[in-house]
N, C-alpha and C. Protein backbone atom coordinates (compact mmCIF):
# COMPACT_ATOMS: atom_id res chain seq x y z
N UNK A 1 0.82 -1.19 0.00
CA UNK A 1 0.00 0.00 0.00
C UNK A 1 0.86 1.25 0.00
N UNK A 2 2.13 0.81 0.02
CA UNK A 2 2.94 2.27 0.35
C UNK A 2 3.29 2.51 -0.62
N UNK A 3 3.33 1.98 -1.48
CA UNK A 3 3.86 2.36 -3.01
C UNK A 3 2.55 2.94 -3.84
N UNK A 4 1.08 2.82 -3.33
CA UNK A 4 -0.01 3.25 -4.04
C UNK A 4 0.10 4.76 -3.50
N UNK A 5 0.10 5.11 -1.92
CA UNK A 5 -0.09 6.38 -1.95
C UNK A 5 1.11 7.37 -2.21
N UNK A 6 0.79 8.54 -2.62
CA UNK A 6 1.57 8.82 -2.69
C UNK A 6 2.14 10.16 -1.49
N UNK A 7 3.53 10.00 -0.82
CA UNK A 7 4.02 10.87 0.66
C UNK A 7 2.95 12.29 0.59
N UNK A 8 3.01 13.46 -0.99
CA UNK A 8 2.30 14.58 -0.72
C UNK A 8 1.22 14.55 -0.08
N UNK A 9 0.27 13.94 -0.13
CA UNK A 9 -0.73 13.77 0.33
C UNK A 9 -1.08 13.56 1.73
N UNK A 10 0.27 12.92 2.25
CA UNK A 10 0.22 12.08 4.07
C UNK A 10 1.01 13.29 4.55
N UNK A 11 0.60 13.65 5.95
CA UNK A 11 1.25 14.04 6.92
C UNK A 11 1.82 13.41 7.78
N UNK A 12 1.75 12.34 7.92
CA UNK A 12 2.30 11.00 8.91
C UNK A 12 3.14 10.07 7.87
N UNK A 13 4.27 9.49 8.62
CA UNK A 13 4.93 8.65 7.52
C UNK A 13 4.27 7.53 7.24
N UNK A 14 4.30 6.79 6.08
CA UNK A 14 3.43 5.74 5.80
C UNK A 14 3.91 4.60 6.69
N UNK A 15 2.75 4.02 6.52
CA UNK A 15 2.78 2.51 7.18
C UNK A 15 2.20 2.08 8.74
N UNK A 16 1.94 3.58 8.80
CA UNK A 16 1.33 3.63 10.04
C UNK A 16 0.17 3.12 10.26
N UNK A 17 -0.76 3.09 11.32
CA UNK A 17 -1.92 2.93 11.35
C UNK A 17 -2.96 4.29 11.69
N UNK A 18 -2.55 5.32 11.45
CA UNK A 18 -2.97 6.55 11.69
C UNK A 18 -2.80 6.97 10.42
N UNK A 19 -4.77 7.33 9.79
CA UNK A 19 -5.30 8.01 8.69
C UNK A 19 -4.74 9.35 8.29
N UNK A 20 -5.30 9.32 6.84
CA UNK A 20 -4.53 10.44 6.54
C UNK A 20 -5.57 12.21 6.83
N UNK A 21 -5.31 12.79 6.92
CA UNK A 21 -6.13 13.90 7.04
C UNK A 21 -7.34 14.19 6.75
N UNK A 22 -8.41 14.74 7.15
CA UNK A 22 -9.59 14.60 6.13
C UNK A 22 -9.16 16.05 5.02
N UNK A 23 -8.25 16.77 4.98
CA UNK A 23 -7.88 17.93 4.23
C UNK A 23 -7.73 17.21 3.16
N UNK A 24 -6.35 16.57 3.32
CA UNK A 24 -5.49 15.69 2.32
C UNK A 24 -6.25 14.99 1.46
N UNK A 25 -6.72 14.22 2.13
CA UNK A 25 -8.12 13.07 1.96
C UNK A 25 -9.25 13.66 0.84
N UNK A 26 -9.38 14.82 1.14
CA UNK A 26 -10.51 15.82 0.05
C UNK A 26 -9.97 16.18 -0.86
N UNK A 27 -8.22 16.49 -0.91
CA UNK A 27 -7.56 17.37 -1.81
C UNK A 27 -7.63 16.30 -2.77
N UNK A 28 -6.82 14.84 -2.40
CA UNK A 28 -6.71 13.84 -3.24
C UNK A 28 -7.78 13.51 -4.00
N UNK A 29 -9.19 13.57 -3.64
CA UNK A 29 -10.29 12.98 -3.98
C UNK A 29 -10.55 14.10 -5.00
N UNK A 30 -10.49 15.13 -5.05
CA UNK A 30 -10.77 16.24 -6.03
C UNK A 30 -9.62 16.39 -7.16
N UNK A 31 -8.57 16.05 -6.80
CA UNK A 31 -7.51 15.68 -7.97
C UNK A 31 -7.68 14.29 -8.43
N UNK A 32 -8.04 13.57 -8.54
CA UNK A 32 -8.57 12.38 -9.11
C UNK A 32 -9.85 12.52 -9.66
N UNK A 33 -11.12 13.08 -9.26
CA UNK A 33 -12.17 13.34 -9.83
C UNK A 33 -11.99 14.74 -10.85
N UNK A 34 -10.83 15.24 -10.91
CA UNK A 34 -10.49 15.89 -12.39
C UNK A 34 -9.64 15.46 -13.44
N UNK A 35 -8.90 14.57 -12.81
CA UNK A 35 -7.87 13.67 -13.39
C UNK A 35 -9.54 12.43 -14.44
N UNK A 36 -10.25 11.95 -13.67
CA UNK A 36 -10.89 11.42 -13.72
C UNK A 36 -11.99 12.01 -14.82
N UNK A 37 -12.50 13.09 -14.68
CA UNK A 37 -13.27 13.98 -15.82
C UNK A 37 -12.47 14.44 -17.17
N UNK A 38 -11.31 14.42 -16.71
CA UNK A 38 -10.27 14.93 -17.80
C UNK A 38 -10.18 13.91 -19.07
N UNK A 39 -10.08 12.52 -17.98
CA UNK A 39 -10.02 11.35 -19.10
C UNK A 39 -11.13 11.00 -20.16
N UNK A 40 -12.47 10.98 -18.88
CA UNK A 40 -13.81 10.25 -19.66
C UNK A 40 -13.73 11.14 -20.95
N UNK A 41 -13.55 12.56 -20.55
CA UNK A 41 -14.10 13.54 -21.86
C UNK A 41 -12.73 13.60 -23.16
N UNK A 42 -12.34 13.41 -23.27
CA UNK A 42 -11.15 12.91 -24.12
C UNK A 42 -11.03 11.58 -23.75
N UNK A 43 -11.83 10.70 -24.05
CA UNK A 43 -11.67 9.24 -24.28
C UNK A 43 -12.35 8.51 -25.15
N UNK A 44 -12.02 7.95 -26.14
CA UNK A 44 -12.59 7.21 -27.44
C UNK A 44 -13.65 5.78 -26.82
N UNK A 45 -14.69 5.93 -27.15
CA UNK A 45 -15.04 4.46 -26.80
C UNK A 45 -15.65 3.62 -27.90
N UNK A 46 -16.02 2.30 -27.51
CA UNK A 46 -15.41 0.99 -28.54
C UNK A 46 -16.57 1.41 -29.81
N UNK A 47 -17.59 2.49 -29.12
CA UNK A 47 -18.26 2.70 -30.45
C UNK A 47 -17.69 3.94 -31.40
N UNK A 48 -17.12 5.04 -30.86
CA UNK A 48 -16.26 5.53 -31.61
C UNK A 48 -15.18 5.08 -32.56
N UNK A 49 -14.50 3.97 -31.58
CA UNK A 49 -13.57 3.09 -32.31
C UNK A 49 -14.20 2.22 -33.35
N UNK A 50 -15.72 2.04 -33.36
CA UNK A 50 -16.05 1.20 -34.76
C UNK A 50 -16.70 2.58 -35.92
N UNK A 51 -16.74 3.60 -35.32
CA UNK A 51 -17.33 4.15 -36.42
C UNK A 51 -15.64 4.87 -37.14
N UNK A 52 -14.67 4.72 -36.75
CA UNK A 52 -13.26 5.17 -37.24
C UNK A 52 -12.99 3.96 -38.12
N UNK A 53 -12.95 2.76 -37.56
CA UNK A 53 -12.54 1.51 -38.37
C UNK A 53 -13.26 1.91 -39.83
N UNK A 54 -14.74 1.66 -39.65
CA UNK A 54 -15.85 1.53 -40.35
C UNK A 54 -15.43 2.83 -41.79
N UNK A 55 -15.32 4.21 -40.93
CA UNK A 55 -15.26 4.90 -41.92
C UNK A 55 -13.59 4.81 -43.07
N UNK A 56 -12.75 4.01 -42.30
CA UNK A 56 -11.06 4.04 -42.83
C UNK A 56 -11.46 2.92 -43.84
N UNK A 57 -12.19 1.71 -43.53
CA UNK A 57 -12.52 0.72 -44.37
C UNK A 57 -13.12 1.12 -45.55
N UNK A 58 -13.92 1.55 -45.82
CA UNK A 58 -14.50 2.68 -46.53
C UNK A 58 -13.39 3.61 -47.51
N UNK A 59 -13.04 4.25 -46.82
CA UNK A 59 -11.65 5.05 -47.49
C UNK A 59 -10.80 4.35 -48.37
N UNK A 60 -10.66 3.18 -47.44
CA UNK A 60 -9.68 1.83 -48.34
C UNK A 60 -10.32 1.54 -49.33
N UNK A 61 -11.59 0.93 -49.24
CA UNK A 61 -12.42 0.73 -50.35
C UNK A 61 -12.00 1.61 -51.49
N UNK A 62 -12.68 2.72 -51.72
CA UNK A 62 -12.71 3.97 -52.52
C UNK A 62 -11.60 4.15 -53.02
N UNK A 63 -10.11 4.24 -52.43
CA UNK A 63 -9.08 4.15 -52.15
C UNK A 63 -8.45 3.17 -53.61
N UNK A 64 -8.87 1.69 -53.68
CA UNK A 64 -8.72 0.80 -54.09
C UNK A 64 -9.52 0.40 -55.16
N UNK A 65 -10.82 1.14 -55.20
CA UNK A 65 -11.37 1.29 -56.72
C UNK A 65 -10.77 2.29 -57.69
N UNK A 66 -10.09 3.69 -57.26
CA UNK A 66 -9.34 4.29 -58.06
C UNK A 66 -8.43 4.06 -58.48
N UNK A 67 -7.54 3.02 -57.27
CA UNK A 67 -6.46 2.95 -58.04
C UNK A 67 -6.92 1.93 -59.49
N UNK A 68 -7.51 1.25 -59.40
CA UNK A 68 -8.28 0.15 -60.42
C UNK A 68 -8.66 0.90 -61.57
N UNK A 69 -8.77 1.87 -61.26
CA UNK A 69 -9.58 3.10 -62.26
C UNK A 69 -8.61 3.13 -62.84
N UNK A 70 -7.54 3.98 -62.30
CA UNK A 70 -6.44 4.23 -62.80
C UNK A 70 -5.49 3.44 -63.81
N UNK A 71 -5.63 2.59 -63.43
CA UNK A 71 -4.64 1.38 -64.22
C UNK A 71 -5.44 0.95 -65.40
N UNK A 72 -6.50 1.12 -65.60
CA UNK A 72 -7.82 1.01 -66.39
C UNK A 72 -7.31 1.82 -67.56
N UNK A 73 -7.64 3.13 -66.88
CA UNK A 73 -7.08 4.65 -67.64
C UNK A 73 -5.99 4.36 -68.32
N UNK A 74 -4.87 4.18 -67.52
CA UNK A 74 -3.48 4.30 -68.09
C UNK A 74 -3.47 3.18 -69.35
N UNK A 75 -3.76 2.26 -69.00
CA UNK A 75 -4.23 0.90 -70.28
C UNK A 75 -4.58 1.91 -71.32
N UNK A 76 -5.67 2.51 -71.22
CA UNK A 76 -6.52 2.86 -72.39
C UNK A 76 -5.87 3.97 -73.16
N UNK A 77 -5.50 4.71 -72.60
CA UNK A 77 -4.75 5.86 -73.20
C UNK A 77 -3.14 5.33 -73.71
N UNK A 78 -2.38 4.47 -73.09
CA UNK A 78 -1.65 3.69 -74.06
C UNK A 78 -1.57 3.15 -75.36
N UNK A 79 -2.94 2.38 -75.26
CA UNK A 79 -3.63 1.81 -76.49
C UNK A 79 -4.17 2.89 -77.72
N UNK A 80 -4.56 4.16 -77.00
CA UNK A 80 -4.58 5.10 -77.94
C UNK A 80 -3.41 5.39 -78.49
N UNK A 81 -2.40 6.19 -77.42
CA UNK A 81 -1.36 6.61 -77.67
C UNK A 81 -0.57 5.83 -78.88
N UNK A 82 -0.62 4.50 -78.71
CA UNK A 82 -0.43 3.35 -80.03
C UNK A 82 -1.03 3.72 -81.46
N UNK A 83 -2.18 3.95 -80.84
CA UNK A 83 -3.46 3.41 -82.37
C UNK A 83 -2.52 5.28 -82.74
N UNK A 84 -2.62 5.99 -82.06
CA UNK A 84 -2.66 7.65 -82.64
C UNK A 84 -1.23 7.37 -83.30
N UNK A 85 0.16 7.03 -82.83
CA UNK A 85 1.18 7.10 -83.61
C UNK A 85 0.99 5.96 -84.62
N UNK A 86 -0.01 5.19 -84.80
CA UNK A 86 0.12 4.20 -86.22
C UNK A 86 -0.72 5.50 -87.67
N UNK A 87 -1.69 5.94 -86.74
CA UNK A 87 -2.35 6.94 -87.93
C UNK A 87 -0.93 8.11 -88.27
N UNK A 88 -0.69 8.30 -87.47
CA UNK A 88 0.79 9.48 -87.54
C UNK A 88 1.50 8.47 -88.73
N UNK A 89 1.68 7.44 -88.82
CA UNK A 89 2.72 6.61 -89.33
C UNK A 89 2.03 6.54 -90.90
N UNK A 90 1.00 5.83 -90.59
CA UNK A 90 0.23 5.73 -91.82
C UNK A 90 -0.50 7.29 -92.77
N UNK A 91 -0.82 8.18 -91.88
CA UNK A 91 -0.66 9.39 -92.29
C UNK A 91 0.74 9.88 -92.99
N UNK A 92 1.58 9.73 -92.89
CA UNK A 92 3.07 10.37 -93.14
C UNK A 92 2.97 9.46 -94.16
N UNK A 93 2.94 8.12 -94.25
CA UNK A 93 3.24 7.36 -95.86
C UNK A 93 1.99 7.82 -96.85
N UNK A 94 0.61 8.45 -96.61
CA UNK A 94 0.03 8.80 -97.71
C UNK A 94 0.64 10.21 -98.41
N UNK A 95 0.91 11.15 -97.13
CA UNK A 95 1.17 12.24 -97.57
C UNK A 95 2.60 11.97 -98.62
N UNK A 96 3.40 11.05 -98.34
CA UNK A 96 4.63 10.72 -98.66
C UNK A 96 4.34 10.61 -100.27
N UNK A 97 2.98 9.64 -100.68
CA UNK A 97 2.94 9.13 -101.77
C UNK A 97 2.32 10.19 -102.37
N UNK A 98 1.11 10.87 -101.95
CA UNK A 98 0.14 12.02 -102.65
C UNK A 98 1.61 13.28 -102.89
N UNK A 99 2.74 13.13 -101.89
CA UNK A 99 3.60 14.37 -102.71
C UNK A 99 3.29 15.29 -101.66
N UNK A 100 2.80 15.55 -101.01
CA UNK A 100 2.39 16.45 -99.58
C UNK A 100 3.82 16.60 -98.52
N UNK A 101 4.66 15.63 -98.41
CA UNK A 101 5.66 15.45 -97.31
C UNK A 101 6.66 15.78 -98.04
């Protein structure tokens, strides 16, 4: 028990059998019941903690369809980028032959 309280609080050395003050006794009890209010109100609870999961899962989701998007995109505009330099290619040999180039 002597390691729970802590000396500020005692006017008598610990281990005694003589209580601690009713001053002390009130001071402690009011620093713990703010210590105590301090926590509850800045403290996450397990339903907060599922609506954080819930909404990050979500994020991931969304997250993970764009990138899908993306790679989609990049495919497709490659495949253009292809098809557009074959018309460039095949463009340049008509002009070549009509006398244009």
């Amino acid at each position: 028990m002597t390691d729970i309280i802590s000396e500020e609080y005692v006017d008598i050395p610990l281990g005694t059998k003589n209580a601690m003050n009713e001053e002390k006794i009130i001071e402690m009890l009011l620093d713990h019941e703010g210590r105590l209010e301090r926590i509850e109100k800045n403290m996450a609870t397990k339903q907060d903690l599922a609506k954080i999961s819930g909404t990050l899962d979500q994020i991931l989701e969304i997250s993970m369809s764009n990138s899908q998007e993306i790679k989609m995109t990049h495919r497709s505009i490659e495949r253009l980028d292809n098809k557009a330099s074959e018309h460039d290619k095949a463009i340049g040999r008509i002009q070549h032959k009509l006398g244009f180039a």
